[in-house]
C-alpha atoms as a PDB file:
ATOM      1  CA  UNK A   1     -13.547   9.197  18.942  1.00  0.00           C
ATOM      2  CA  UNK A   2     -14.283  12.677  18.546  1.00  0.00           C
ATOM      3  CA  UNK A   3     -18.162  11.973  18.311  1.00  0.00           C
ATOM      4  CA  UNK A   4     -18.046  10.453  21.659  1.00  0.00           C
ATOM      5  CA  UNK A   5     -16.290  13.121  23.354  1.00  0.00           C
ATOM      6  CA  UNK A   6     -19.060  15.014  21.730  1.00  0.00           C
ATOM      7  CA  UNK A   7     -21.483  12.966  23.336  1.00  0.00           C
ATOM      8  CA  UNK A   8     -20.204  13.000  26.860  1.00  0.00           C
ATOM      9  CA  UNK A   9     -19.662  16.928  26.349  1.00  0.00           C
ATOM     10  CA  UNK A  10     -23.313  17.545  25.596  1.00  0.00           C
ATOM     11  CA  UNK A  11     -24.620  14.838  28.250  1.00  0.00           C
ATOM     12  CA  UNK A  12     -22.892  17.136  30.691  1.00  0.00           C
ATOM     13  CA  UNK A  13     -24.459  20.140  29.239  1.00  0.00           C
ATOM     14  CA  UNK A  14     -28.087  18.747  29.718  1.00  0.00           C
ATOM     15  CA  UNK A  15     -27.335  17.442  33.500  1.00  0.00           C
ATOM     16  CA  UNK A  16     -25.528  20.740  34.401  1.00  0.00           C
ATOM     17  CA  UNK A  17     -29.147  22.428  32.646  1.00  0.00           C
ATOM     18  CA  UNK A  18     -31.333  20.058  34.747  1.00  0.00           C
ATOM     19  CA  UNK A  19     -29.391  21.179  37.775  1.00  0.00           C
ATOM     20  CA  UNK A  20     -29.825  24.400  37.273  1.00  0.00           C
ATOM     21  CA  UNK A  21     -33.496  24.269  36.602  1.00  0.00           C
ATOM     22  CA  UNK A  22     -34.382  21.940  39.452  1.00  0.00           C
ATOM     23  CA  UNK A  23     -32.485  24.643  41.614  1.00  0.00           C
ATOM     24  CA  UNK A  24     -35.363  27.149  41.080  1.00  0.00           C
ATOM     25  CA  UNK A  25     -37.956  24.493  42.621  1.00  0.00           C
ATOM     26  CA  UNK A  26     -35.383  23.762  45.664  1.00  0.00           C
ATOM     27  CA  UNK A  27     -37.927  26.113  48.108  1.00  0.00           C
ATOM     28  CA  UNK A  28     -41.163  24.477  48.413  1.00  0.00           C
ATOM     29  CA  UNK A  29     -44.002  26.205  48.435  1.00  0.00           C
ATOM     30  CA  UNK A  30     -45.977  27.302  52.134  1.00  0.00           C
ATOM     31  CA  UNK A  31     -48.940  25.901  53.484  1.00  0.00           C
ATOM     32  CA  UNK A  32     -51.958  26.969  51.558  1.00  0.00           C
ATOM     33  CA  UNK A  33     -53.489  27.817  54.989  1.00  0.00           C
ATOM     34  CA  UNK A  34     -50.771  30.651  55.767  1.00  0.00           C
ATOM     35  CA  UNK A  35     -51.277  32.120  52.199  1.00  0.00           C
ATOM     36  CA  UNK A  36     -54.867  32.117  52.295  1.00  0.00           C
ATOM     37  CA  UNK A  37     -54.977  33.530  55.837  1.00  0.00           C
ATOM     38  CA  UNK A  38     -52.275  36.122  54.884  1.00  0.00           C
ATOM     39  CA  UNK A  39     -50.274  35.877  58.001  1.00  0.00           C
ATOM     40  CA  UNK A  40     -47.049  37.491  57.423  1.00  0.00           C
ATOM     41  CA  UNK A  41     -45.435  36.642  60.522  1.00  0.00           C
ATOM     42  CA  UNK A  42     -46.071  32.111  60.271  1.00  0.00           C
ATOM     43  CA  UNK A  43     -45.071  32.783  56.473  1.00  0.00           C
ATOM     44  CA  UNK A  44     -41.423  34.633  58.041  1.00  0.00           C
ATOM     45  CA  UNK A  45     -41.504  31.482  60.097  1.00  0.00           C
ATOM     46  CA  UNK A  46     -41.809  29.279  57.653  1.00  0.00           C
ATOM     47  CA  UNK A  47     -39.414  30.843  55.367  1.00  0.00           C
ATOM     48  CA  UNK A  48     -37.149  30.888  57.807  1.00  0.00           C
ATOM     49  CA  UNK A  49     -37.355  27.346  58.435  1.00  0.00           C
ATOM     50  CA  UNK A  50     -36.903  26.260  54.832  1.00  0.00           C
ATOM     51  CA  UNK A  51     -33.709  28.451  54.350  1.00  0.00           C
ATOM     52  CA  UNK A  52     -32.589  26.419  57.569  1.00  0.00           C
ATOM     53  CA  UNK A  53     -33.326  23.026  55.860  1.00  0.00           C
ATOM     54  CA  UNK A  54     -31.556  24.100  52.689  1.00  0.00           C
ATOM     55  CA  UNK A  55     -28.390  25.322  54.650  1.00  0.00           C
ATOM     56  CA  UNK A  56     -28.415  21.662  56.573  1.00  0.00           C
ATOM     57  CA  UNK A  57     -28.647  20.192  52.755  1.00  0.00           C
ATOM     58  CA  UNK A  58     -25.652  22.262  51.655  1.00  0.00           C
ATOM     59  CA  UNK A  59     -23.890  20.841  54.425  1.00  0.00           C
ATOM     60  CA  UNK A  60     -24.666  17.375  53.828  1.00  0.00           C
ATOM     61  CA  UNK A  61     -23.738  18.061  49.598  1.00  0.00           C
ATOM     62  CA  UNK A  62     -20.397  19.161  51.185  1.00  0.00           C
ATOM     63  CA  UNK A  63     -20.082  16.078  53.334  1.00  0.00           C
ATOM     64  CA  UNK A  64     -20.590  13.849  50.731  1.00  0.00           C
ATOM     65  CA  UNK A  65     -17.857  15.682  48.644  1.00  0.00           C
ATOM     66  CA  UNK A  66     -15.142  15.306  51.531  1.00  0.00           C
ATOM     67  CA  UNK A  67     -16.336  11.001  51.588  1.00  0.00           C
ATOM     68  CA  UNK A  68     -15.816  11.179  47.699  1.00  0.00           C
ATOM     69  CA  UNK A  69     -12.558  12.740  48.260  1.00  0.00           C
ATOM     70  CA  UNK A  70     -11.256  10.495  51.120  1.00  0.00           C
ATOM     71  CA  UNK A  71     -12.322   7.633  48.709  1.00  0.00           C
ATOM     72  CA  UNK A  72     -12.407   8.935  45.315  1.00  0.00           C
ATOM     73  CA  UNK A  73     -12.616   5.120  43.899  1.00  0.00           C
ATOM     74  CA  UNK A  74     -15.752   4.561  45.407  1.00  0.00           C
ATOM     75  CA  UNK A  75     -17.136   7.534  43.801  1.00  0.00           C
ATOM     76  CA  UNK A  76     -16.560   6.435  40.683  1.00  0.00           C
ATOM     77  CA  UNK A  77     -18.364   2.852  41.145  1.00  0.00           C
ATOM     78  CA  UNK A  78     -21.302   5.005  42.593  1.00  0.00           C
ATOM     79  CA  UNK A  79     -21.717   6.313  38.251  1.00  0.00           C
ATOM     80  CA  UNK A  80     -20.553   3.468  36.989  1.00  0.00           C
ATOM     81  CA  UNK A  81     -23.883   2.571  35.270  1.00  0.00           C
ATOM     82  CA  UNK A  82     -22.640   1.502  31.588  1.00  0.00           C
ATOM     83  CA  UNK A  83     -22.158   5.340  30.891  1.00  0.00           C
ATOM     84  CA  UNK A  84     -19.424   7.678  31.345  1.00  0.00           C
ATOM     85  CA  UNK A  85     -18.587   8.565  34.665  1.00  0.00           C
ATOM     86  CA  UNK A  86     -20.258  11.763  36.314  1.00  0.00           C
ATOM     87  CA  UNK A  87     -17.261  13.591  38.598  1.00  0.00           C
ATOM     88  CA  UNK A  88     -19.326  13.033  41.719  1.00  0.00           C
ATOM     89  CA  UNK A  89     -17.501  15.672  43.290  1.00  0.00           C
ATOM     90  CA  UNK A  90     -18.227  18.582  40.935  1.00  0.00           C
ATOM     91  CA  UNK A  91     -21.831  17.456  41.262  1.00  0.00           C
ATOM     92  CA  UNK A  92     -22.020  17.945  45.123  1.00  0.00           C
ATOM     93  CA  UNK A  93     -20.184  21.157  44.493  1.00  0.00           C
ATOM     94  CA  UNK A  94     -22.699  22.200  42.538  1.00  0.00           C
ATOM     95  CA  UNK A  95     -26.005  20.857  44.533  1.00  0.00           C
ATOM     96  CA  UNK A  96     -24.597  22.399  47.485  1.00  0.00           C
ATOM     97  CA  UNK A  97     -24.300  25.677  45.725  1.00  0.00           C
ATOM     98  CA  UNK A  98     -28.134  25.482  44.436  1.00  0.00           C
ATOM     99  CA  UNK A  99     -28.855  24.658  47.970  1.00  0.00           C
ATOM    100  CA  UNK A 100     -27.142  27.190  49.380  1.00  0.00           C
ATOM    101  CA  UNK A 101     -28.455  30.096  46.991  1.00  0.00           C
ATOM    102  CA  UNK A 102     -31.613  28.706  47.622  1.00  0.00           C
ATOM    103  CA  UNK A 103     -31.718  29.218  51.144  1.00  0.00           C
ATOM    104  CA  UNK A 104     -30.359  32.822  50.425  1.00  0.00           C
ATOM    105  CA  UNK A 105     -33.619  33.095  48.670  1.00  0.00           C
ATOM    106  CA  UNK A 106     -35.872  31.404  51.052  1.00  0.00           C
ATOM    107  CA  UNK A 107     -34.040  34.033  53.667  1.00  0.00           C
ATOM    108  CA  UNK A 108     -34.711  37.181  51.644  1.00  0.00           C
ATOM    109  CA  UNK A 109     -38.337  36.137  51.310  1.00  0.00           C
ATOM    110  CA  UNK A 110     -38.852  35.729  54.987  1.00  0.00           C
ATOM    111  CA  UNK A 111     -37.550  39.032  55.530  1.00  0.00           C
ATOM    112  CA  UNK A 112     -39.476  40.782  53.060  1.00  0.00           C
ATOM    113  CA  UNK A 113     -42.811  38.964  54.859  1.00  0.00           C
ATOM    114  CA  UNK A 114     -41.184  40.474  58.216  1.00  0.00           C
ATOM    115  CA  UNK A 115     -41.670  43.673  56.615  1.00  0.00           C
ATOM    116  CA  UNK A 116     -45.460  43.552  56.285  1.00  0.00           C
ATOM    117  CA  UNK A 117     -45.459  42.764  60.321  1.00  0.00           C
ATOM    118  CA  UNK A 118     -47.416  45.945  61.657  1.00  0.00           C
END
């Protein structure tokens, strides 16, 4: 019994890792055309437009965990895949919060190419 518990424990652990790693590659990366010209004010732009895409993803993460809530039984047929049972809910808490802290970061980049604006 204890060896399962063990199990689900550490699968946990390695999804709550993935997460967290696949949070760092949330921003994608600009056009290769606005790098290689160097223009500071499309890259703001663009930034500025991702961090608005990642907010609008945090929102839907938090929509999905008020549907989970309202109907908690159909969240847990959503993981029911012949291994223990993910708490959905968490797991949008915790997307949202990747997405969310990824827009922060998208933000802070298009201001810093704002500063390079003569």
């Amino acid at each position: 019994m204890e060896s399962i518990w063990r199990t689900r424990l550490i699968n946990m652990f390695v999804l709550l890792v993935a997460l967290g790693l696949s949070a760092c590659s949330f921003i994608a990366t600009p056009p290769a055309d606005l790098l290689a010209r160097n223009d500071q004010m499309a890259l703001a732009v663009w930034y500025e437009n991702e961090a608005a895409r990642l907010h609008q993803k945090a929102k839907e993460m938090d929509q999905m965990v008020e549907e989970y809530r309202r109907d908690p039984e159909r969240a847990q047929r959503m993981m029911s895949h012949g291994s223990p049972k993910v708490d959905f809910v968490q797991q949008c808490y915790i997307l949202a919060a990747a997405y969310r802290n990824a827009a922060t970061e998208a933000e802070t980049l298009a201001k810093s190419h704002r500063e390079f604006i003569p």
